[in-house]
Protein backbone atom coordinates (compact mmCIF):
# COMPACT_ATOMS: atom_id res chain seq x y z
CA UNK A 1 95.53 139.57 -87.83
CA UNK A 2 98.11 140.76 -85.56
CA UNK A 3 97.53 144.80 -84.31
CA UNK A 4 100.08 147.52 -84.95
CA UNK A 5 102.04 148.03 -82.26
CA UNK A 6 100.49 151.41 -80.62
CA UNK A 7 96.88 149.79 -80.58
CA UNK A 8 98.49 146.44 -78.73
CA UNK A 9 97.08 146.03 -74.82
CA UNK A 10 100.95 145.45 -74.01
CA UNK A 11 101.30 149.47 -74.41
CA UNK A 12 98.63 150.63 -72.73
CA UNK A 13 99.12 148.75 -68.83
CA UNK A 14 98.91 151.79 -66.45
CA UNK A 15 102.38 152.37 -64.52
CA UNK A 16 102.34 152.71 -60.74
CA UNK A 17 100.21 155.39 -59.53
CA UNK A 18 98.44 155.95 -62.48
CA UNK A 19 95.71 157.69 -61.69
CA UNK A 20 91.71 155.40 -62.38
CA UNK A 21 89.84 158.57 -61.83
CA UNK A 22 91.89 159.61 -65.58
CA UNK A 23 89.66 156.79 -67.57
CA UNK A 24 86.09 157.46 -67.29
CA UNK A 25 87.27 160.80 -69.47
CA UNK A 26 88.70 158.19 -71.91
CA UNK A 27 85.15 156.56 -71.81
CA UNK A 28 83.02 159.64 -72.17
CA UNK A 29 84.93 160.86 -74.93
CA UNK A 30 83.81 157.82 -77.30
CA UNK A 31 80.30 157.39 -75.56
CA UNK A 32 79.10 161.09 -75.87
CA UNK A 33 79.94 160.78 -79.98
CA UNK A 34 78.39 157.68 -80.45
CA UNK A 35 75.51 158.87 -78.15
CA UNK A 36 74.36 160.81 -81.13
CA UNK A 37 72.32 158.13 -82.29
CA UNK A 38 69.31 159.25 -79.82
CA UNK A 39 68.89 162.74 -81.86
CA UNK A 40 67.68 160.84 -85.23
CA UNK A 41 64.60 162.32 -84.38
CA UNK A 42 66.04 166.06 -84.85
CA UNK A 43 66.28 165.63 -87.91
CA UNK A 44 64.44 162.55 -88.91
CA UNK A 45 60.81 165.10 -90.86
CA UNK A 46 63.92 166.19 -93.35
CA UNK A 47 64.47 162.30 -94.36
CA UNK A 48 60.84 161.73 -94.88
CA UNK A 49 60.18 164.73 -97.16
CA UNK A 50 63.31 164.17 -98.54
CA UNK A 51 63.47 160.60 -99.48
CA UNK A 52 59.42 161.17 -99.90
CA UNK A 53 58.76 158.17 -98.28
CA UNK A 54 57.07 157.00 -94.85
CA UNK A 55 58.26 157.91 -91.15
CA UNK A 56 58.62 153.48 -90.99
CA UNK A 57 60.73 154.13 -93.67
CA UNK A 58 63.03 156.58 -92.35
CA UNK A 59 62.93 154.66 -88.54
CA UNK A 60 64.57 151.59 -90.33
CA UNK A 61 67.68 153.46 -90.29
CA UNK A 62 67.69 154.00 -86.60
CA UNK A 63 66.44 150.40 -86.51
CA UNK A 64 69.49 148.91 -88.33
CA UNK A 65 72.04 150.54 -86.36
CA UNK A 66 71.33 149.78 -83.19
CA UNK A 67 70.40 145.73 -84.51
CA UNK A 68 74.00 146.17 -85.71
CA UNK A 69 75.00 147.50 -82.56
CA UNK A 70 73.96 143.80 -81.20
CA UNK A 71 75.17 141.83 -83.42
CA UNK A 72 78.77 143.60 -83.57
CA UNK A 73 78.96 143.89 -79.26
CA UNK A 74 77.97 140.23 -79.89
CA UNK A 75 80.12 138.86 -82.47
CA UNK A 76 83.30 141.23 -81.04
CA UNK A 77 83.06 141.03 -77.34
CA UNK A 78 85.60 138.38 -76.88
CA UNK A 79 87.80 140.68 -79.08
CA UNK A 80 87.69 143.51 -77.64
CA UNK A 81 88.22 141.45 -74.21
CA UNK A 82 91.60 140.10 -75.72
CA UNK A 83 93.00 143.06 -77.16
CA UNK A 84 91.74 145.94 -75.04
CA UNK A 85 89.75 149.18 -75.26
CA UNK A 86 92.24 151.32 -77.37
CA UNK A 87 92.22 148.85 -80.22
CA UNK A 88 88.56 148.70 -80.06
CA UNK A 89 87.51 152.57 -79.52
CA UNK A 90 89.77 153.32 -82.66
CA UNK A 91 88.11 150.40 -84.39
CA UNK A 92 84.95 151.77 -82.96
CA UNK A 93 85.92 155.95 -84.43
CA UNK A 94 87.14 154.36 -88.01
CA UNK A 95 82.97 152.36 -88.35
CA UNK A 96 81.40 155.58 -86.90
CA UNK A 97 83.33 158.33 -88.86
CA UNK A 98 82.49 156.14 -91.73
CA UNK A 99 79.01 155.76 -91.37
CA UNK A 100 78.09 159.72 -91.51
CA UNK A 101 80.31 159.89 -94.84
CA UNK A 102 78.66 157.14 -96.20
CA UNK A 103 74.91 157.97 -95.20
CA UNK A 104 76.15 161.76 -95.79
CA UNK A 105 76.61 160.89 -99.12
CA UNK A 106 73.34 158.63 -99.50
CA UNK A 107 71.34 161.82 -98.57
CA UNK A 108 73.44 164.17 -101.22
CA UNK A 109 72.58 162.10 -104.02
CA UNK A 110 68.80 161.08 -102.52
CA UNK A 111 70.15 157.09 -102.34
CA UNK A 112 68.36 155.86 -99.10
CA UNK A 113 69.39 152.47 -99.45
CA UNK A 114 73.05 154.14 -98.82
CA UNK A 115 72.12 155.60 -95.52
CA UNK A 116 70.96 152.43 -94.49
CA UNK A 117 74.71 151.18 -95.57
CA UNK A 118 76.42 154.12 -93.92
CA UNK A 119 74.47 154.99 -90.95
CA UNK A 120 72.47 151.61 -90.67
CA UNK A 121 75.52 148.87 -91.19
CA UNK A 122 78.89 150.49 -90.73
CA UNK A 123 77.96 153.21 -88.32
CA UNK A 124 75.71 150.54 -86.45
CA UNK A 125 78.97 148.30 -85.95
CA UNK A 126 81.37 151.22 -84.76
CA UNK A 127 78.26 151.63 -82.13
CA UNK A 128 78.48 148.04 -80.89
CA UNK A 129 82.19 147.98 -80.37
CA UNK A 130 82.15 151.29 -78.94
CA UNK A 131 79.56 150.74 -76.94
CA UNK A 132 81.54 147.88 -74.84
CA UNK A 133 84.82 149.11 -75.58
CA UNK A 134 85.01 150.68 -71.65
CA UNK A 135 83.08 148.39 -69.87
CA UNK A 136 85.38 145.36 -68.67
CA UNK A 137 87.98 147.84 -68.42
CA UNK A 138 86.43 150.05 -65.70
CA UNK A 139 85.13 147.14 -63.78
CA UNK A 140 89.07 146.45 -63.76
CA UNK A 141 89.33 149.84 -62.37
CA UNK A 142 86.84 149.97 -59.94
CA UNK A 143 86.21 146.42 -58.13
CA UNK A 144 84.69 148.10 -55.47
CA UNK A 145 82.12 149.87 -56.80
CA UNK A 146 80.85 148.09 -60.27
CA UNK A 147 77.63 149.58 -60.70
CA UNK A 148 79.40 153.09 -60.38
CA UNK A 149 81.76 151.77 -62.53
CA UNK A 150 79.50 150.61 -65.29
CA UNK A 151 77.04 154.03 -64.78
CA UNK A 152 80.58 156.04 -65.52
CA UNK A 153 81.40 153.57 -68.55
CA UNK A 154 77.72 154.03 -69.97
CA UNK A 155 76.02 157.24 -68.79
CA UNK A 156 77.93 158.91 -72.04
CA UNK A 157 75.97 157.06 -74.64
CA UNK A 158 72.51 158.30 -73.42
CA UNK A 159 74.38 161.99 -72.82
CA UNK A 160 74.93 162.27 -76.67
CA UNK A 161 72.35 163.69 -77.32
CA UNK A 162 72.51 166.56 -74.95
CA UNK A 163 75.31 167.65 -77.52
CA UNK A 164 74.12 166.64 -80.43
CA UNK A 165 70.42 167.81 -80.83
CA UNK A 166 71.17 171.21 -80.44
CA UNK A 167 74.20 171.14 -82.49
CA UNK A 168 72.30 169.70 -85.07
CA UNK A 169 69.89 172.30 -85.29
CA UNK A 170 72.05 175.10 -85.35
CA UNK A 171 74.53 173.67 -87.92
CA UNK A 172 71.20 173.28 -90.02
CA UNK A 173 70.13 176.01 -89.75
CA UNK A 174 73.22 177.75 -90.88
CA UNK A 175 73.68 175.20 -94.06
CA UNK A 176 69.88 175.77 -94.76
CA UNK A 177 69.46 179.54 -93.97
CA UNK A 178 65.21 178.91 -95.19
CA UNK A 179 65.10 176.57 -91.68
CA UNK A 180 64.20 178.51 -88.61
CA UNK A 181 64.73 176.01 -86.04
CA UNK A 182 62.20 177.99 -83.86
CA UNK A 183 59.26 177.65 -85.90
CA UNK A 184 57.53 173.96 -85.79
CA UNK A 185 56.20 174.20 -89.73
CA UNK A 186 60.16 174.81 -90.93
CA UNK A 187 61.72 171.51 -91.91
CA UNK A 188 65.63 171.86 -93.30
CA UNK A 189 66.49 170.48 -96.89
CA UNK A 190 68.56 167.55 -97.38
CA UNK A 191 71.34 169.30 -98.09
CA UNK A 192 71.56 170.22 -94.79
CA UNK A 193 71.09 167.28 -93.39
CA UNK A 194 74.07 166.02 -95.70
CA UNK A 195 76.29 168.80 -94.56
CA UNK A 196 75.71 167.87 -90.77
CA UNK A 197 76.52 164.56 -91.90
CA UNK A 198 80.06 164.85 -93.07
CA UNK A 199 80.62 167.74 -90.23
CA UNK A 200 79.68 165.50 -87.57
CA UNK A 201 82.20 162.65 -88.82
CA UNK A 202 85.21 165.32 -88.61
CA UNK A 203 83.99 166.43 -85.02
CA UNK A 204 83.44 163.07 -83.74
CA UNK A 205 86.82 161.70 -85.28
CA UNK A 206 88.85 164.03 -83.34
CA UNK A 207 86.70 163.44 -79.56
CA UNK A 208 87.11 159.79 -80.53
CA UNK A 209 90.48 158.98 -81.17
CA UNK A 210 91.42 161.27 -77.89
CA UNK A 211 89.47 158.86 -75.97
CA UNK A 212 91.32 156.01 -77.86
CA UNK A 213 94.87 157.42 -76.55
CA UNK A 214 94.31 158.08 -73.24
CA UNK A 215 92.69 155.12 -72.07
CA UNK A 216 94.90 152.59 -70.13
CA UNK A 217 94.24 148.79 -68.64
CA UNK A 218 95.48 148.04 -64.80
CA UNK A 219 98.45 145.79 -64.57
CA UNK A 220 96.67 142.44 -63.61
CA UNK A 221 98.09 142.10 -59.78
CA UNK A 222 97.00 146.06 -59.19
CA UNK A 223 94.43 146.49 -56.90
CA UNK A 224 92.37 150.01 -55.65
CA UNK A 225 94.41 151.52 -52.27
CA UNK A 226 92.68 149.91 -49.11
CA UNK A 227 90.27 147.27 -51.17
CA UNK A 228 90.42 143.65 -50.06
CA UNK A 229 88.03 141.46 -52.44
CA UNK A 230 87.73 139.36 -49.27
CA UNK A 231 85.99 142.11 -47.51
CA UNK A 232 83.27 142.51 -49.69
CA UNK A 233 79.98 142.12 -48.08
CA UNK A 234 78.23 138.96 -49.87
CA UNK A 235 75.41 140.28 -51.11
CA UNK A 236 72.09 138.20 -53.19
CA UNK A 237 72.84 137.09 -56.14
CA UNK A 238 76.32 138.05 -56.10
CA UNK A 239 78.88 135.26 -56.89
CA UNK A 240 82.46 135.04 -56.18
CA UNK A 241 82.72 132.32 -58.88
CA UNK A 242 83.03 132.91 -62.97
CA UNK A 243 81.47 131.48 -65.67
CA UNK A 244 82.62 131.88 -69.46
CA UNK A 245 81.02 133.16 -72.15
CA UNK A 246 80.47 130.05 -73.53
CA UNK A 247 77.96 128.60 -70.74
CA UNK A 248 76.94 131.64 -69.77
CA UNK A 249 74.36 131.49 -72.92
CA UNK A 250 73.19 127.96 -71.46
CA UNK A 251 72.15 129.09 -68.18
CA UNK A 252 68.40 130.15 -67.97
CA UNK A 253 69.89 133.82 -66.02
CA UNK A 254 71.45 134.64 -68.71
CA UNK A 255 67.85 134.48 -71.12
CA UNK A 256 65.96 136.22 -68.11
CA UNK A 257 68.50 138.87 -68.20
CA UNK A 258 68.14 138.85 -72.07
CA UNK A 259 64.09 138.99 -71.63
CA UNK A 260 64.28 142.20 -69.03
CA UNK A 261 67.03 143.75 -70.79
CA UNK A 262 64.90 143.75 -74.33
CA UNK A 263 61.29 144.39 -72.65
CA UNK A 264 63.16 147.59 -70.86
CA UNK A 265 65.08 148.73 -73.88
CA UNK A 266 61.73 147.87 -76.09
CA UNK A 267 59.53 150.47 -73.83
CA UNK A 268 61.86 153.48 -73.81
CA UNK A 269 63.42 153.22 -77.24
CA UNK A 270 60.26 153.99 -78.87
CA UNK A 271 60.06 157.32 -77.61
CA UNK A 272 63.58 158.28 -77.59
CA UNK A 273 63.16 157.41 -81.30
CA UNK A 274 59.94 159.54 -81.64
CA UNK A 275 60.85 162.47 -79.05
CA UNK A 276 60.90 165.67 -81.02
CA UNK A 277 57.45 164.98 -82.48
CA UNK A 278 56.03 163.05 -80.09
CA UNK A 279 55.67 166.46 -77.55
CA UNK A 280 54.34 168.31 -80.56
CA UNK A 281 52.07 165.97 -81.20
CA UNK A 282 50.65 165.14 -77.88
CA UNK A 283 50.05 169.22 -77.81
CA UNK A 284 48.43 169.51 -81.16
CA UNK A 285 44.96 171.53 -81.64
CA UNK A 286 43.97 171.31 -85.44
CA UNK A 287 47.09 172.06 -87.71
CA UNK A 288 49.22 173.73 -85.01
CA UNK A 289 50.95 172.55 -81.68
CA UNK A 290 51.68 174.47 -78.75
CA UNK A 291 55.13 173.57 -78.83
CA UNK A 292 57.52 174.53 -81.27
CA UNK A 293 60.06 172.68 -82.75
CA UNK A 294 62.81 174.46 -81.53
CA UNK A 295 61.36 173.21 -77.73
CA UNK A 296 60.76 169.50 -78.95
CA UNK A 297 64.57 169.67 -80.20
CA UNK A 298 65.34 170.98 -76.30
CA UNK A 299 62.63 168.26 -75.17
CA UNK A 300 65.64 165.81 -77.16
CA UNK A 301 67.99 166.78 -75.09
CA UNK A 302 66.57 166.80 -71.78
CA UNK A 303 65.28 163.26 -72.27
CA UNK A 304 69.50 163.09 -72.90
CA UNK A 305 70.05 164.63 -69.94
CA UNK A 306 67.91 162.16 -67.69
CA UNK A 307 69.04 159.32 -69.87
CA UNK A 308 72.80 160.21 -68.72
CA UNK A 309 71.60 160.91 -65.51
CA UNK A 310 69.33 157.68 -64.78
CA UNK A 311 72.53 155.52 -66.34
CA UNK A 312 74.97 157.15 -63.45
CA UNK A 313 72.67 157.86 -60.52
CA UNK A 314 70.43 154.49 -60.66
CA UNK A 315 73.73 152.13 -61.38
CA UNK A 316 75.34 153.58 -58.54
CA UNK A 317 72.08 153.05 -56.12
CA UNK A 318 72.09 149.54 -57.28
CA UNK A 319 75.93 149.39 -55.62
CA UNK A 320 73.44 149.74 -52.25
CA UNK A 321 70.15 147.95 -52.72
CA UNK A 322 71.33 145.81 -55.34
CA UNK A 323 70.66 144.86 -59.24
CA UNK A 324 67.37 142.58 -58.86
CA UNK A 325 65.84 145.61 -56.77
CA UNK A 326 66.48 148.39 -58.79
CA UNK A 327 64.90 146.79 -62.00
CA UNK A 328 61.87 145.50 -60.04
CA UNK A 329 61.97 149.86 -59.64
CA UNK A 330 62.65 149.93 -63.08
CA UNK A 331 59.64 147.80 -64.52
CA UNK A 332 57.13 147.80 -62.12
CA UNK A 333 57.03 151.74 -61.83
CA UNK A 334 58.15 152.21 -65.31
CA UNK A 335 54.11 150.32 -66.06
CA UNK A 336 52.51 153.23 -63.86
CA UNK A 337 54.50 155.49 -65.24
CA UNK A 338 53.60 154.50 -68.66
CA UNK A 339 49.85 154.35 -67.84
CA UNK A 340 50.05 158.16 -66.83
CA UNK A 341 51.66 159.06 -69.82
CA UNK A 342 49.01 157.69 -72.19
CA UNK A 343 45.71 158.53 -70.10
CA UNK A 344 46.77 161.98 -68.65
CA UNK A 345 50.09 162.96 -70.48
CA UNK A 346 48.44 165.53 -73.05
CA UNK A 347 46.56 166.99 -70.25
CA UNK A 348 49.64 169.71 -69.10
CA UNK A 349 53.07 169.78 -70.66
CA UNK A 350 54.67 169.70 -67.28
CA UNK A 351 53.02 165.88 -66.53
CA UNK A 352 54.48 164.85 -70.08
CA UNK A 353 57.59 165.94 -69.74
CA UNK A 354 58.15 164.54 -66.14
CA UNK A 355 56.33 161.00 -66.87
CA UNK A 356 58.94 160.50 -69.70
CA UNK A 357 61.66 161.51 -68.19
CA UNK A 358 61.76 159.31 -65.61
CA UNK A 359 60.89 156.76 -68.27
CA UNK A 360 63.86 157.32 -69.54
CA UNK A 361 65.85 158.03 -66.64
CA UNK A 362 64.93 154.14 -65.96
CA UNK A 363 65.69 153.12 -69.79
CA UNK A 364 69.49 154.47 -69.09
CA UNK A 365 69.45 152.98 -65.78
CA UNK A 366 68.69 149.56 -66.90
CA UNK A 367 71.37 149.96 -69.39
CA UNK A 368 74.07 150.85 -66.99
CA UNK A 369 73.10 148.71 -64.31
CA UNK A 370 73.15 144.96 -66.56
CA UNK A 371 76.71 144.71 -66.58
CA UNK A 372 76.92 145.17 -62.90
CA UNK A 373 74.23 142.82 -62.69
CA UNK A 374 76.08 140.39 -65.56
CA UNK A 375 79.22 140.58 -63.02
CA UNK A 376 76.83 139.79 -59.83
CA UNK A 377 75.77 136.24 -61.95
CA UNK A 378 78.34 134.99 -63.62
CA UNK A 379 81.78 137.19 -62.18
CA UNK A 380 84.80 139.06 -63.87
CA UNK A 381 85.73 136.13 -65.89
CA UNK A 382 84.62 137.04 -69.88
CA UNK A 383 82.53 139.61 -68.43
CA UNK A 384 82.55 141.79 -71.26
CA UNK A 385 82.28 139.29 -73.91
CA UNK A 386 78.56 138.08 -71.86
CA UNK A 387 77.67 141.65 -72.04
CA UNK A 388 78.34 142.13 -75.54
CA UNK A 389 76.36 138.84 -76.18
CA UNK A 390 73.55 140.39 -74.40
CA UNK A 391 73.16 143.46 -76.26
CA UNK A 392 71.57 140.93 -78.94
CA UNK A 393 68.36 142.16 -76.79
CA UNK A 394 69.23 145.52 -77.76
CA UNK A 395 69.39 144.73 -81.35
CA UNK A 396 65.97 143.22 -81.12
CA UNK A 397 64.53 146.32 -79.45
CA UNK A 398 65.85 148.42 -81.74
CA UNK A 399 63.70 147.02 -84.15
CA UNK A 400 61.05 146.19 -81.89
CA UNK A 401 60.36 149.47 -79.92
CA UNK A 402 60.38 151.95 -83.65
CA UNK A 403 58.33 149.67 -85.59
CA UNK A 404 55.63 149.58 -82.81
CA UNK A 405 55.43 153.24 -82.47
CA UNK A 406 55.68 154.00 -86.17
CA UNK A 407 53.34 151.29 -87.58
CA UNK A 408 51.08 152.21 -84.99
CA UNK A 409 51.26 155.75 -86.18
CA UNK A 410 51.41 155.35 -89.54
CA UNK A 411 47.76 153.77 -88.89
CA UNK A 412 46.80 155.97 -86.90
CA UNK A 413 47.13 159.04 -89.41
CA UNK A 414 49.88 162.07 -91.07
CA UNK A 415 53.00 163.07 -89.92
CA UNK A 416 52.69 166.28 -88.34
CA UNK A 417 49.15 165.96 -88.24
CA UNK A 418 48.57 163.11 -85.30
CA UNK A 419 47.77 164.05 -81.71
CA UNK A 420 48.16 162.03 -78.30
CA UNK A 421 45.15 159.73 -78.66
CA UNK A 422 46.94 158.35 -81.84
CA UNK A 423 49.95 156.96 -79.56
CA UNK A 424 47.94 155.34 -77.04
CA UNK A 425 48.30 152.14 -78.48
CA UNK A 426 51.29 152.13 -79.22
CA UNK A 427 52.00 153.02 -75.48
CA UNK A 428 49.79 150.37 -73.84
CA UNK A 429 52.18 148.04 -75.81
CA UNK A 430 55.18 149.02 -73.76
CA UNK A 431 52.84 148.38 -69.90
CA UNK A 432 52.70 144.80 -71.56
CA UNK A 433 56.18 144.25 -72.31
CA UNK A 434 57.10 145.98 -69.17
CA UNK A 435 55.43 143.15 -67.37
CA UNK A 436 56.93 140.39 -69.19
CA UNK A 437 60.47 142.14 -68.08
CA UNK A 438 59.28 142.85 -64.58
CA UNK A 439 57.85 138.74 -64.12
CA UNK A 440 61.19 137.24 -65.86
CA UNK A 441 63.17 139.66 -63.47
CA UNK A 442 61.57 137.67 -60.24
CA UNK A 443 62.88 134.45 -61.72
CA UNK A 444 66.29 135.25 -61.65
CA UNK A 445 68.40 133.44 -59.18
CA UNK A 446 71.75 132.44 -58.51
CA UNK A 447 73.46 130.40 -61.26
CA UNK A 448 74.11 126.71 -60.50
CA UNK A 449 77.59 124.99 -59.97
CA UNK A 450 77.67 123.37 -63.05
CA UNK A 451 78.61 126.12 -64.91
CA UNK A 452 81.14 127.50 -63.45
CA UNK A 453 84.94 127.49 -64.11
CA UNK A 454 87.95 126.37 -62.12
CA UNK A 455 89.09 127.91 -59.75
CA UNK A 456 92.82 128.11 -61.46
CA UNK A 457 91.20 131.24 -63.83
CA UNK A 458 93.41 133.66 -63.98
CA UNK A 459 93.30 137.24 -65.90
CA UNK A 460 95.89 135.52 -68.05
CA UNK A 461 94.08 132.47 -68.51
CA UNK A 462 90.84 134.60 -69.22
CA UNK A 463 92.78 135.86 -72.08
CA UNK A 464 93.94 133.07 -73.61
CA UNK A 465 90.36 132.14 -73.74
CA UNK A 466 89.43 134.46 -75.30
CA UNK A 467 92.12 134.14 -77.96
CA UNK A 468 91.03 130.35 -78.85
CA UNK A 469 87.36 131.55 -78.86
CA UNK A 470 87.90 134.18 -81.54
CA UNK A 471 89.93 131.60 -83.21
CA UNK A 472 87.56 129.14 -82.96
């Protein structure tokens, strides 16, 4: 179906001397909105005594959007590589904006199955092509420095909740005047929670669709001032070949990748998921904890802070030491890390709150780093098409990573009742996985000759690809 004519990649090629430092604001404006989807857990004790039904319960929400987020980076990624990042961030604003309307209205009328529709399925597909909307586009921009690149592209999506947690709780508060955001016992109505809904769709459809029109593509002979791909140090691992889409699935890297990407995701998803209650909890002594609500809300968004942080600051190190190092950093002391946390974590609040935020700082890193690492393996060619095929991993951690913490804890006792003992399990879990990621990260190596493509590829070739594979 052809594209009206202002969403077309013909009308957004940058003139001469158009500034690239103008785009990562185009990319932050769509990743910070969709980022909201790490402050569920604001919010998430309203569902359950809402809906009266079971924290699992109310996780499968979270769950489905971000296995939606998967499949649509997955099934998408070649379109999005045809037609360009304005076409798919306003695809990306229409899904999102209609998810909170649609779960919005679930929650009004006390209809979970909607919120699963709203939030779950439509809002979890305007994730996944927002999600990879920037990223083959700012690689364009900045050839010389991918991983910085990619950090820039990404580092929004695990910022969102910096904004939104504290927004939440304030808009709330103000649609439920009983809720006293302060006070750990006060839980806001579902009415409020509606209300948020349908305000955060207006916000968000406004920062959105400003992202959408500024964002521009480089004409496909530009080139950064001074930057001569020939001069690139040849680093491990790092290929100056290309490999499609197509075979990139058939190589064993790409399945390793897949394997370290999902263990990763897996490990720090499951607290992200669980954060506001998870640093009451681990505080608890009988039926009060010595943190409030109000601070596990702020304990959201500092976890959002490192998350954006980690995504920017550990991509761009990887520009240095490269992508195989940095997630050997990432696993192997993400398992130590994760040991601390469940053996001494409840002891002070200061060794908590440390222990997972570098936890997290690693989950954002590993997500900003893999399509740096995706261009190292198989080059520019269909790059963001791989990487949307990839985030299948995230889809399965999404699932993954909340039903291990929540079936754990739904053994383990009441919400708003369990203490840190009760998420040890759960926790030892994640050192496993972390292992499996950090053992299938040493097998990675360079991908063989077979599969990859002429030499003739060209950016207009690539694109004629990818128009006969979303044909086909």
């Amino acid at each position: 179906m052809a594209l009206p004519g202002f969403l077309q990649r013909e009308r957004i090629v940058a003139r001469p001397g158009f500034n690239r430092w103008l785009i990562p604001p185009a990319a932050l404006a769509v990743h910070l909105c969709i980022g909201q989807a790490y402050a569920t857990s604001v919010y998430k004790a309203s569902l359950v005594t809402h809906f009266d039904t079971t924290l699992t319960a109310i996780g499968i929400i979270f769950s489905i959007a971000i296995v939606m987020l998967g499949l649509s980076a997955a099934l998408f990624g070649t379109w999005v590589d045809k037609n360009g990042p304005r076409a798919a961030m306003f695809t990306s604003a229409v899904f999102w904006v209609t998810g909170f309307l649609v779960g919005g209205l679930g929650i009004e009328t006390r209809q979970l199955w909607l919120v699963y529709l709203g939030y779950g399925v439509i809002g979890g597909i305007g994730l996944g092509i927002g999600y990879i909307s920037p990223v083959s586009t700012l690689i364009k921009w900045f050839p010389d420095r991918p991983g910085l690149a990619t950090g820039m592209a990404i580092m929004g999506f695990g910022g969102g909740a910096l904004i939104a947690a504290p927004l939440s709780r304030q808009l709330m508060s103000y649609y439920d005047p009983t809720y006293v955001p302060s006070d750990s016992s006060s839980v806001p109505n579902g009415d409020a929670v509606a209300a948020l809904f349908f305000t955060l769709a207006a916000l968000y459809a406004v920062f959105m669709m400003f992202g959408a029109f500024i964002v521009r593509v480089p004409a496909s002979d530009w080139r950064p001032a001074g930057f001569d791909p020939a001069s690139v140090k040849k680093k491990a691992l790092v290929t100056t070949e290309n490999v499609s889409a197509n075979n990139a699935i058939k190589t064993p890297q790409f399945w390793l990748l897949w394997t370290v990407l999902f263990c990763n995701v897996t490990a720090g998803i499951g607290i992200l998921e669980q954060a506001s209650p998870m640093i009451q909890d681990f505080f608890r002594t009988g039926e009060t904890s010595t943190v409030a609500a109000a601070t596990g809300a702020g304990f959201v968004g500092l976890l959002s802070l490192f998350n954006m942080g980690g995504r920017f600051a550990w991509s761009t190190t990887s520009d240095f030491i490269g992508r195989k190092p940095i997630y050997m950093v990432y696993l192997g002391v993400g398992i130590v890390l994760y040991v601390v946390l469940a053996l001494f974590g409840s002891t002070a609040t200061w060794i908590f709150v440390l222990t997972a935020a570098i936890i997290i700082s690693f989950y954002g890193g590993g997500f900003a780093t893999v399509p740096a690492y995706l261009r190292d393996l198989f080059g520019t060619y269909q790059v963001g098409a791989i990487h949307g095929r990839l985030l299948t991993a995230w889809a399965a951690a999404g699932v993954a990573g909340p039903l291990i913490v929540n079936g754990v804890l739904d053994t383990q006792g009441t919400p708003g009742q369990l203490v840190a003992a009760n998420y040890r399990p759960a926790l030892f879990i994640m050192v496993g996985l972390l292992a499996v990621g950090f053992v299938a990260n040493l097998l990675i190596k360079p991908v063989a000759e077979k599969y990859w493509e002429p030499k003739a590829v060209t950016p207009a070739t690539a694109r004629a690809d990818a128009e006969r594979s979303s044909v086909r």
